[in-house]
Protein backbone atom coordinates (compact mmCIF):
# COMPACT_ATOMS: atom_id res chain seq x y z
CA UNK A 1 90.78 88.84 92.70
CA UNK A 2 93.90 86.49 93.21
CA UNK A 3 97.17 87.87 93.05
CA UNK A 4 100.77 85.85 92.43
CA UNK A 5 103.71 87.26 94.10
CA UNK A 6 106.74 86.38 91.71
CA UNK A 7 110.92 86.89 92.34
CA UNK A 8 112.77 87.39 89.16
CA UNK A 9 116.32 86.81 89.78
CA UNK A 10 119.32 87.73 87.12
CA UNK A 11 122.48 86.04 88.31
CA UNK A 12 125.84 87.36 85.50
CA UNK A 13 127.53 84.14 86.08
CA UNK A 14 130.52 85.38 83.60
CA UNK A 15 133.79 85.08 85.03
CA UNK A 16 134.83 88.34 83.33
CA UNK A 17 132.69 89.85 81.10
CA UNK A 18 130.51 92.50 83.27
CA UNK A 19 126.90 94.27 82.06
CA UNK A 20 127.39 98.14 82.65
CA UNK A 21 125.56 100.95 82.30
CA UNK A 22 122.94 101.88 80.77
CA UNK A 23 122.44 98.10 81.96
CA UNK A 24 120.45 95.21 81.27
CA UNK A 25 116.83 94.87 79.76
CA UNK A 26 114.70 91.72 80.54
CA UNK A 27 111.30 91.15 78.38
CA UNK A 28 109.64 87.94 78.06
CA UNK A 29 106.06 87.04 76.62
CA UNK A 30 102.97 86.12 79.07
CA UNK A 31 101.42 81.86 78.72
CA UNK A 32 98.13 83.63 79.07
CA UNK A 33 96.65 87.15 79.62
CA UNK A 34 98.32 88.17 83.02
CA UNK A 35 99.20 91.71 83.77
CA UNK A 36 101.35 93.33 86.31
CA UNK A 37 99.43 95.01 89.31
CA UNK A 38 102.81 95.92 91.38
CA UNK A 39 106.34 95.86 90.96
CA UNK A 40 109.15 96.55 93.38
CA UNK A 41 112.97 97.26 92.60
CA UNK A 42 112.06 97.33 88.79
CA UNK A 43 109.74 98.85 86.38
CA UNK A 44 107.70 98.46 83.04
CA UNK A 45 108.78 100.74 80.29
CA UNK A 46 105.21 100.88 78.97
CA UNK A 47 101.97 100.18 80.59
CA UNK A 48 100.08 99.00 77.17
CA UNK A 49 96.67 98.94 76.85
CA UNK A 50 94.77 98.49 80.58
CA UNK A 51 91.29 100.29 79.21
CA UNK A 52 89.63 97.33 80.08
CA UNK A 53 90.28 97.74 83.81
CA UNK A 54 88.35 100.08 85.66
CA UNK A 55 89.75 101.50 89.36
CA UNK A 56 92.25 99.96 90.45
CA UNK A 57 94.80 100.15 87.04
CA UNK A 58 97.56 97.46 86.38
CA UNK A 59 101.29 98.94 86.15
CA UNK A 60 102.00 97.21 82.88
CA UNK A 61 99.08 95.26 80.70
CA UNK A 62 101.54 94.30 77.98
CA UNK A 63 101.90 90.68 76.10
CA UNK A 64 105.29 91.43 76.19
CA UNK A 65 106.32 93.94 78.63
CA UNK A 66 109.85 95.16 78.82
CA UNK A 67 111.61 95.72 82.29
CA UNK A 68 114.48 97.74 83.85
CA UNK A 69 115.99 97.34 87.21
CA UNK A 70 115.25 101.05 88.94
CA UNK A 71 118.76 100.88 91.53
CA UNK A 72 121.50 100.12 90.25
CA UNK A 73 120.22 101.02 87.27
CA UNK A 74 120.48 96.89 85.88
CA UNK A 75 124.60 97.09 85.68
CA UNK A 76 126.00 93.65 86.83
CA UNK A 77 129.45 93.04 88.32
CA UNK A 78 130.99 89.68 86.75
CA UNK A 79 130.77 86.20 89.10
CA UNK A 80 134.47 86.16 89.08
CA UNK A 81 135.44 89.85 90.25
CA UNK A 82 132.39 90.04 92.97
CA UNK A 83 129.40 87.81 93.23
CA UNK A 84 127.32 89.99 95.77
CA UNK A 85 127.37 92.54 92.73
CA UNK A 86 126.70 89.79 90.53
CA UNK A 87 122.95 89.32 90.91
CA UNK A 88 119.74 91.69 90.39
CA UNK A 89 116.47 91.14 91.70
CA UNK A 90 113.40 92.13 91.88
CA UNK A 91 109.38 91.17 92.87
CA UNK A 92 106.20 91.82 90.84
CA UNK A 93 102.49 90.99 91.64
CA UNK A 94 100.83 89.12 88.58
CA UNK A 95 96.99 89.18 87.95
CA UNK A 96 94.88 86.53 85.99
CA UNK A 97 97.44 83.86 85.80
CA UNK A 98 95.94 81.17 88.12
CA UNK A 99 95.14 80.08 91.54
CA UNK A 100 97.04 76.62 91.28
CA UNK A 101 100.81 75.17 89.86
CA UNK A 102 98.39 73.53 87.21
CA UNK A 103 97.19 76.84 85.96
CA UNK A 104 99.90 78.90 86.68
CA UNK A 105 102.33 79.20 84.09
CA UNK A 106 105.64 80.64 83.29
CA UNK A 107 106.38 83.21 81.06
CA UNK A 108 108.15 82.24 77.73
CA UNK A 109 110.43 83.75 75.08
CA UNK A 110 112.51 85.91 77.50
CA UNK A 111 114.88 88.52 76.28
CA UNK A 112 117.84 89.79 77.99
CA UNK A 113 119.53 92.84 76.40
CA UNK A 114 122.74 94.95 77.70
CA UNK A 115 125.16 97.22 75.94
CA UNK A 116 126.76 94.80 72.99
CA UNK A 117 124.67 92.70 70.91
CA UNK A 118 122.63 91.13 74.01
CA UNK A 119 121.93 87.36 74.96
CA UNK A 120 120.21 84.60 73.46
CA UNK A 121 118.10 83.05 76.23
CA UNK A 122 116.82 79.34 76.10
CA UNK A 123 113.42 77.96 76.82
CA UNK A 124 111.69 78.29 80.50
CA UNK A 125 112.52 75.42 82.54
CA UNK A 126 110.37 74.06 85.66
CA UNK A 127 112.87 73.55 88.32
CA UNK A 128 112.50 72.73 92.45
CA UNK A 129 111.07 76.02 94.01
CA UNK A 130 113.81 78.35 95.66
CA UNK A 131 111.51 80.86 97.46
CA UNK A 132 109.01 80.20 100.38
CA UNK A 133 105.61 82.44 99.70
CA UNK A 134 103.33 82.68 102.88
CA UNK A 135 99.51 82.86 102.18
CA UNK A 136 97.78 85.36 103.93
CA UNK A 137 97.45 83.90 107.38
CA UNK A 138 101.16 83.67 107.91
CA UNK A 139 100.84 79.77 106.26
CA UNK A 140 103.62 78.34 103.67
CA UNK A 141 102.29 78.33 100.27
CA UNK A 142 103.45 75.05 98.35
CA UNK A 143 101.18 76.14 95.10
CA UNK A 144 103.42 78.01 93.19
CA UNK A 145 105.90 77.02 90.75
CA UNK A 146 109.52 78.20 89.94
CA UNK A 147 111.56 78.50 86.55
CA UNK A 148 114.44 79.39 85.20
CA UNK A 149 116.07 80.28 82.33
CA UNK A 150 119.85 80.38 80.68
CA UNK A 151 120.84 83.04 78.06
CA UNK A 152 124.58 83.53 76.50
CA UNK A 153 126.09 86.27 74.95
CA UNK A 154 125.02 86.95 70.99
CA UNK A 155 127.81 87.19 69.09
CA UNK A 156 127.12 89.79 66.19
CA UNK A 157 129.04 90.96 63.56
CA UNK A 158 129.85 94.62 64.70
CA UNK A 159 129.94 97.85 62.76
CA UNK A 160 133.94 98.07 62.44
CA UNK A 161 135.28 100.81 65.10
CA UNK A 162 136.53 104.47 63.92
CA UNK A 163 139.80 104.23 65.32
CA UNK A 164 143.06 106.32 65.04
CA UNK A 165 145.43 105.76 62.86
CA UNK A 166 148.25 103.41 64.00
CA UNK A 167 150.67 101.04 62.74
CA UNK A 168 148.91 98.25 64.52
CA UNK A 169 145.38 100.04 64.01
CA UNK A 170 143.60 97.96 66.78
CA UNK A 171 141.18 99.58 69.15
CA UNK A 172 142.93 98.91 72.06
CA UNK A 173 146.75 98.25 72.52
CA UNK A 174 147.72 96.70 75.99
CA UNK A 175 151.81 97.70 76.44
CA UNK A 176 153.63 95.42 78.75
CA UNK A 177 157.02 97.62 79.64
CA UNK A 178 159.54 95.63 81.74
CA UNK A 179 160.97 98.45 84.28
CA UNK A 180 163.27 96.84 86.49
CA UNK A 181 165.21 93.13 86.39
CA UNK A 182 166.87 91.86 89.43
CA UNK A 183 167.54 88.94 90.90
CA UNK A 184 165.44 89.75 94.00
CA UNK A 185 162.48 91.38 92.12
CA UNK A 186 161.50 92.69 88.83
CA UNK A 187 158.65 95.58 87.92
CA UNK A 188 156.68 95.83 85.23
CA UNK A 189 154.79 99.05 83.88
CA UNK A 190 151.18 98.27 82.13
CA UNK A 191 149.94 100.80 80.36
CA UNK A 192 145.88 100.45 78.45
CA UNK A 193 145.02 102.54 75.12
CA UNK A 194 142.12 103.13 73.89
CA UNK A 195 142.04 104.20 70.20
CA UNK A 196 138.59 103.95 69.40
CA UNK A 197 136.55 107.53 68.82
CA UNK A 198 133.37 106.48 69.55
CA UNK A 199 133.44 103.92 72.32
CA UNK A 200 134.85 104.48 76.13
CA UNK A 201 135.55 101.96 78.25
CA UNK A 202 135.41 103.16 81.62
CA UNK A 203 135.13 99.82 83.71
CA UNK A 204 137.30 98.21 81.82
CA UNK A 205 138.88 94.66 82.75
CA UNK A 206 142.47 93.16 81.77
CA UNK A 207 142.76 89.65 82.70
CA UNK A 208 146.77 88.84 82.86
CA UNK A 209 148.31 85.02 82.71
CA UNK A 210 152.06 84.87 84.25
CA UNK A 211 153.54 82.71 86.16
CA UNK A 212 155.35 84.84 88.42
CA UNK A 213 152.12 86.94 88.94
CA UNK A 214 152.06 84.28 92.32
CA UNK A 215 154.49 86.38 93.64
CA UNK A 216 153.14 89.71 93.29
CA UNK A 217 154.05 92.00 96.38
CA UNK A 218 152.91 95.42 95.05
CA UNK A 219 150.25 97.15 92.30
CA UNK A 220 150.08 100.58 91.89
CA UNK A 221 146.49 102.34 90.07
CA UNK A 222 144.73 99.17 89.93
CA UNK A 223 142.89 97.07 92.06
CA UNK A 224 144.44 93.42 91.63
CA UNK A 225 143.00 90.06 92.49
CA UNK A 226 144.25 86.53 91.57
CA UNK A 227 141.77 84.39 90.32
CA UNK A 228 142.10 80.48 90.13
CA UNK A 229 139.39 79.77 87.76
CA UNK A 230 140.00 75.84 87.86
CA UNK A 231 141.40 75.12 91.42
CA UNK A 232 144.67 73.71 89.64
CA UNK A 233 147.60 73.97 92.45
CA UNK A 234 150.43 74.32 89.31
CA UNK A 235 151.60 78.31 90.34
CA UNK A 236 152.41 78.17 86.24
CA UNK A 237 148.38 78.18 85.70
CA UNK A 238 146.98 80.34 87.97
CA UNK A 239 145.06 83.16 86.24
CA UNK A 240 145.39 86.70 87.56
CA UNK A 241 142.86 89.69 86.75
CA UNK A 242 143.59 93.36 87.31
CA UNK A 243 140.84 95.73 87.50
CA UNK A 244 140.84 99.37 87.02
């Protein structure tokens, strides 16, 4: 029996916005009846119904199977704070779905979910093959095909937060305290509340825009890192991000 070796990469090509834990989800739906004999640096949540096989049993005989990234546990850094962090992968071996690119066939429907409402992901597009498969005599394998496919964030209308009491009652309050004023240098004291009794926000991200953030010398509790999202030389654009 023929096996297909398959990469599935997840690239979070937000400039801010990061996937933490418990992490992402990915699901998508099978063109055929192909299972999943193997998979390495992810899992199936359910193995479905493999009765059929006898010996040698599939890891996950689903339609629709449902996978989670096993280390680090599907959380995604954002592109803009650190792209090595920004990327999951992992590699599965696929039975029955063809011996050629005109039988093989990518999956459709896919799903990505994270903590939040989740993505809406677009149909499977054939694109230029990224990854060079050798056959089993150590030959390159030009038969396969490669796909890929864009989701974006879902924006849902959220259960309101349970939040304390406050005259501004928002669930979190950013205070910008101006410390010291001199002619030579100036200090400013930031200070991040979070109001809301039923969600923590651990790995939190402030993104600050100031024009004399060009000139920073010194930041104290948080790891700082200008960010130039548009290449424009004006010093009076120049975005700046501080991470906790």
């Amino acid at each position: 029996m023929t096996n297909d070796r398959a990469v599935v990469r997840i690239q979070n090509s937000q400039m801010y916005g990061k996937i933490m834990s418990p992490g992402w989800t990915l699901s998508w739906t099978w063109a055929k009846k192909e299972v999943i004999w193997s998979m390495v640096g992810a899992q199936a949540t359910d193995q479905g119904d493999c009765s059929k096989f006898k010996g040698d049993i599939p890891h996950c005989c689903k339609r629709s199977p449902t996978i989670v990234e096993l280390l680090p546990g599907g959380v995604l850094n954002s592109w803009g704070q650190d792209p090595s962090s920004a990327v999951s992968a992992f590699q599965l071996s696929v039975g029955l779905a063809g011996t050629s690119n005109k039988t093989v066939k990518p999956p459709k429907n896919f799903v990505l979910l994270g903590p939040g409402p989740g993505y809406t992901c677009g149909p499977t597009t054939i694109i230029v093959p990224s990854s060079v498969f050798l056959s089993a005599d150590g030959r390159k394998d030009d038969s396969k095909i490669s796909s890929v496919v864009t989701s974006d964030r879902t924006e849902l209308k959220e259960i309101p937060p349970v939040i304390q009491c406050t005259q501004h009652m928002c669930p979190i309050r950013v205070h910008w305290y101006v410390k010291a004023n001199y002619k030579e240098y100036w200090k400013v004291k930031i200070t991040v509340t979070n109001f809301d009794y039923w969600k923590n926000y651990t790995q939190w991200t402030l993104v600050v825009q100031h024009p004399n953030l060009n000139n920073l010398t010194n930041a104290y509790n948080f790891v700082y890192k200008p960010l130039n999202q548009y290449k424009i030389s004006s010093k009076f654009r120049r975005v700046n991000e501080l991470m906790r």
